[in-house]
Protein backbone atom coordinates (compact mmCIF):
# COMPACT_ATOMS: atom_id res chain seq x y z
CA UNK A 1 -45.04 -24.63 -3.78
CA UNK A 2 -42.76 -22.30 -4.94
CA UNK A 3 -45.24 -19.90 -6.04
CA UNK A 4 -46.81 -19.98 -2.27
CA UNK A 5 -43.91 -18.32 -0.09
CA UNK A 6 -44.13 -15.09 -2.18
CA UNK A 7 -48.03 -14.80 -2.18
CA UNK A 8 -47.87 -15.76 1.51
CA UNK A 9 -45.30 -12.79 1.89
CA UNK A 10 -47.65 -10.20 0.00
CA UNK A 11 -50.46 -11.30 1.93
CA UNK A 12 -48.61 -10.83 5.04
CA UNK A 13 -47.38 -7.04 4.32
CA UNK A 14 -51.00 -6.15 2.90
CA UNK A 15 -52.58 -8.07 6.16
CA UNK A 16 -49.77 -5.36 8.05
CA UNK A 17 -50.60 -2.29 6.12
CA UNK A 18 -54.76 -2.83 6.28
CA UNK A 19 -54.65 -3.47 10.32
CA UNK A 20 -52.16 -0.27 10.35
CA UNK A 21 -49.28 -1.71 11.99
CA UNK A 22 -45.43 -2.33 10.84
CA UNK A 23 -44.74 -4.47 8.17
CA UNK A 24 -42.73 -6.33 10.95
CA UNK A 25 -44.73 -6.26 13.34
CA UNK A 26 -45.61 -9.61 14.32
CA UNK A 27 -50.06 -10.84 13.97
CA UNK A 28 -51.91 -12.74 16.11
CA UNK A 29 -54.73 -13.91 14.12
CA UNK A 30 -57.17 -17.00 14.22
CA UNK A 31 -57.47 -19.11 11.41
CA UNK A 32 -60.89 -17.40 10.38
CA UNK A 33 -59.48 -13.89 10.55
CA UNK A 34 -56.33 -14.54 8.44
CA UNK A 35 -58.58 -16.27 6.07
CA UNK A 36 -60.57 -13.23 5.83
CA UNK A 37 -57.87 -11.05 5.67
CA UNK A 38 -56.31 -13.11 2.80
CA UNK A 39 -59.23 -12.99 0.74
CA UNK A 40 -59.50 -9.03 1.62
CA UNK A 41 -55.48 -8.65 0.51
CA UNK A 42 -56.66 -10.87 -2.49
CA UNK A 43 -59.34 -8.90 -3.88
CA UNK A 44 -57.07 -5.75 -3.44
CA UNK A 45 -54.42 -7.38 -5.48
CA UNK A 46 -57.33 -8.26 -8.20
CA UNK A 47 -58.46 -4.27 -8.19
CA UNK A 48 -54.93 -3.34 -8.63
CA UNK A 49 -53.64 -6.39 -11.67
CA UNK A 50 -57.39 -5.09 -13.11
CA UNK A 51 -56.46 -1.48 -13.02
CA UNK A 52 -52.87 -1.74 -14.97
CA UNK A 53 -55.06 -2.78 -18.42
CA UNK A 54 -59.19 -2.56 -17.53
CA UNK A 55 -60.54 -5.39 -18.73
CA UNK A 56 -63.75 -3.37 -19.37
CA UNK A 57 -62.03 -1.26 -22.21
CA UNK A 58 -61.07 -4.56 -23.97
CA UNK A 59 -63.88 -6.83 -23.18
CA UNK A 60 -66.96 -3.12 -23.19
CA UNK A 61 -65.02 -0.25 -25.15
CA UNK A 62 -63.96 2.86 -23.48
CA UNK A 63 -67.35 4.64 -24.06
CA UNK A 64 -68.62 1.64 -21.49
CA UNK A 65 -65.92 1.80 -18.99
CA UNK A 66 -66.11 6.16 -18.58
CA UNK A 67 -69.81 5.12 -17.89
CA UNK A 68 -68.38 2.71 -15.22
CA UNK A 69 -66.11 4.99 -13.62
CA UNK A 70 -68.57 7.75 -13.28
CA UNK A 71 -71.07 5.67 -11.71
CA UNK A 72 -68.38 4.40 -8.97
CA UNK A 73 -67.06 7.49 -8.78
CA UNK A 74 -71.00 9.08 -7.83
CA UNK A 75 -71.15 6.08 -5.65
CA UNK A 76 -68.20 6.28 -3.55
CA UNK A 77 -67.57 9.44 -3.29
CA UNK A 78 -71.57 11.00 -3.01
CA UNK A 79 -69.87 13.93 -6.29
CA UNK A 80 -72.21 13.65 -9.43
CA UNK A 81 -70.30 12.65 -12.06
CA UNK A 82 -71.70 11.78 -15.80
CA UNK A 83 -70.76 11.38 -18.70
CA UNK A 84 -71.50 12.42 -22.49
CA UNK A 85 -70.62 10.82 -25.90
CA UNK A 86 -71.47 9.62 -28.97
CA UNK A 87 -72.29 6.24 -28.42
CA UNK A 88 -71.13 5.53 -32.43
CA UNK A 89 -67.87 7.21 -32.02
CA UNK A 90 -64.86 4.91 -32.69
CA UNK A 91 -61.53 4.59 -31.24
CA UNK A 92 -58.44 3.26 -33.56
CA UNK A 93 -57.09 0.86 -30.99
CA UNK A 94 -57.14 -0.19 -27.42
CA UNK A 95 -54.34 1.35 -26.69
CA UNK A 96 -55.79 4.68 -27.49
CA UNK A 97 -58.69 3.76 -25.30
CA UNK A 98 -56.57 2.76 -22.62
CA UNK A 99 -54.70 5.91 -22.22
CA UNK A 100 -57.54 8.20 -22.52
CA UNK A 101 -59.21 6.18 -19.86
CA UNK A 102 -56.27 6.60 -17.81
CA UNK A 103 -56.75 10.26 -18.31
CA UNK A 104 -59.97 10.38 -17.41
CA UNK A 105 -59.37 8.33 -14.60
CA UNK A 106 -56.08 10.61 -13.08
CA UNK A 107 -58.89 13.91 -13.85
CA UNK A 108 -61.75 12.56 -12.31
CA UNK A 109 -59.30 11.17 -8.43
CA UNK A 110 -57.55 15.08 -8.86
CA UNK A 111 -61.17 16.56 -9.19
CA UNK A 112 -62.18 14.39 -6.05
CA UNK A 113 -59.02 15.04 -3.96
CA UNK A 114 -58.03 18.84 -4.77
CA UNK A 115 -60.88 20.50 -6.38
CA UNK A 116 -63.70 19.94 -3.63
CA UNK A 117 -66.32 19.32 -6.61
CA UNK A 118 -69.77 18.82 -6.59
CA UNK A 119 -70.45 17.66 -10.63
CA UNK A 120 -67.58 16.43 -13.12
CA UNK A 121 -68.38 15.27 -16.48
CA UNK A 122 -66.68 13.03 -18.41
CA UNK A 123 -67.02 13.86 -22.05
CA UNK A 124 -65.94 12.76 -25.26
CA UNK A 125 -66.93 15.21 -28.66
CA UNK A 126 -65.46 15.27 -32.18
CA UNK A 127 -64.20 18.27 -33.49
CA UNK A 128 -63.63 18.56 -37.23
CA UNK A 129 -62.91 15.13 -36.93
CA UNK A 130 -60.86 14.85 -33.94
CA UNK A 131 -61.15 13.48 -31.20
CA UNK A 132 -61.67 15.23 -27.93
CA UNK A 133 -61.95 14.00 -24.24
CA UNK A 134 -63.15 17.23 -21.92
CA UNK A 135 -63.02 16.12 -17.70
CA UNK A 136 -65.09 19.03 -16.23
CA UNK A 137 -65.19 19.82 -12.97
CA UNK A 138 -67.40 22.31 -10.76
CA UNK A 139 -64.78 23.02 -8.15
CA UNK A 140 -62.08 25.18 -7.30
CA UNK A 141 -59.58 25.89 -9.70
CA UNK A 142 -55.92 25.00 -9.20
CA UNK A 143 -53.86 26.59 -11.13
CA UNK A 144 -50.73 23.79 -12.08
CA UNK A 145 -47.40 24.96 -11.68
CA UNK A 146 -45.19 25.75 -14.45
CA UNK A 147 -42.75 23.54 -13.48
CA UNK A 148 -45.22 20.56 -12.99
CA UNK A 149 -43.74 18.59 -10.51
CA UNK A 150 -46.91 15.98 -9.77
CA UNK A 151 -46.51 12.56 -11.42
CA UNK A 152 -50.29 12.39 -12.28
CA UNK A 153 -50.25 15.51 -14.41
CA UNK A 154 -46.82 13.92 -16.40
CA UNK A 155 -48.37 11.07 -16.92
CA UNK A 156 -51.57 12.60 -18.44
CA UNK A 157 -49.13 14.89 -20.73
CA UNK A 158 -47.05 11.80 -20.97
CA UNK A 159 -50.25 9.63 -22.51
CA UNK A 160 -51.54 12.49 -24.07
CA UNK A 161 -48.96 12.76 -26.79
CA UNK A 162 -48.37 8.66 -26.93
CA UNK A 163 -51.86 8.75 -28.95
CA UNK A 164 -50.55 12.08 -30.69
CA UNK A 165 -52.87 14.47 -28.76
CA UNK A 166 -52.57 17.46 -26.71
CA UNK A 167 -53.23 17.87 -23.08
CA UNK A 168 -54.48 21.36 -21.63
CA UNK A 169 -55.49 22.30 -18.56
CA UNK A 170 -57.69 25.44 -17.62
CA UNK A 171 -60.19 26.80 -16.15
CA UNK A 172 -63.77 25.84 -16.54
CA UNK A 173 -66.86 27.32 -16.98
CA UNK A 174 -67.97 26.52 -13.93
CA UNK A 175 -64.90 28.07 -12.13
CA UNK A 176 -63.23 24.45 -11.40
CA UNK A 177 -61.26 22.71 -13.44
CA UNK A 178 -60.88 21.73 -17.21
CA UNK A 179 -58.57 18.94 -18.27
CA UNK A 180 -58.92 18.47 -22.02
CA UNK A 181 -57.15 15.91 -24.57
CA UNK A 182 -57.41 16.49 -27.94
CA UNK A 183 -56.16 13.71 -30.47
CA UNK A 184 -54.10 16.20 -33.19
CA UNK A 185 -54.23 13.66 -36.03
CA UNK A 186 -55.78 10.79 -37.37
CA UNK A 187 -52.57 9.54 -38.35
CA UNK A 188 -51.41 9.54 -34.72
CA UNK A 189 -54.34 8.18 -33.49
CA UNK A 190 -53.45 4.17 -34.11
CA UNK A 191 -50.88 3.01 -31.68
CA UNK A 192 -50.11 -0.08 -32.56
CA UNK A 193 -49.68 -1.39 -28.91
């Protein structure tokens, strides 16, 4: 019972927010439609509880879930996206696989919101031994400010060095964009977490 008054509460502000109207604003909705609507605001809470530690990188590995991303990425958005790896390349520690995910992940939506691509790849290579994670995109380049300011680029620098890597940003190839995290040491590479 006392659990039910919050999740009632939640449910009513995401019911609010998804029919575009004030939080206040006061609903009139039949039984069937707030049942609907509740189920709706309860799979969005699901996507968003799943998203603060994916499931897939603990249950599948993170060579499983980039595959996963790229394919819902190529399916919601219509922008090829692939990946490439080693399938026998390993990863010290979840943790590690988390926050390159989560790399991947902030690349690939800043790709598909800024960069106007066509084709990103997703790809992870060894070089002399260390690990590398290359987001490629076909689009136009952006060049980041100095003085980075966005909260998705700190928090790809941010994760970046947590697994004792690098994060750099740059041009690519194909004239879009290049976000690349190298793993500096193998010492650095267990987390831990």
């Amino acid at each position: 019972p006392s659990g039910i008054a919050p999740a009632s509460s939640l449910i009513d502000i995401l019911i609010n927010r998804m029919v575009g109207q004030d939080i206040y604003a006061h609903i009139t909705l039949e039984k069937g439609e707030r049942s609907e609507l509740a189920d709706l605001a309860s799979n969005q809470i699901r996507q968003i509880s799943r998203g603060l530690m994916p499931s897939e990188i603990v249950q599948e590995g993170l060579c499983a879930s980039l595959r996963e991303l790229a394919r819902a990425t190529t399916d919601s958005c219509g922008i090829v996206c692939e990946t490439r790896f080693d399938e026998s390349l390993e990863f010290p520690d979840v943790a590690v696989e988390t926050h390159l995910y989560r790399i991947a992940q902030e690349a690939v939506n800043n790709a598909v919101r800024h960069a106007v691509a066509n084709r990103i790849d997703i790809v992870i290579s060894e070089i002399n031994g260390m690990l590398q994670l290359d987001v490629i995109d076909d689009g136009r380049w952006i060049e980041p400010e100095a003085n980075v300011t966005g909260i998705g680029l700190k928090t790809m620098e941010y994760r970046a060095s947590a697994v004792g890597g690098r994060l750099h940003i740059g041009t690519s190839p194909q004239g879009g964009t290049r976000v690349t995290c190298r793993l500096e040491t193998d010492e650095a590479l267990a987390t831990g977490i």
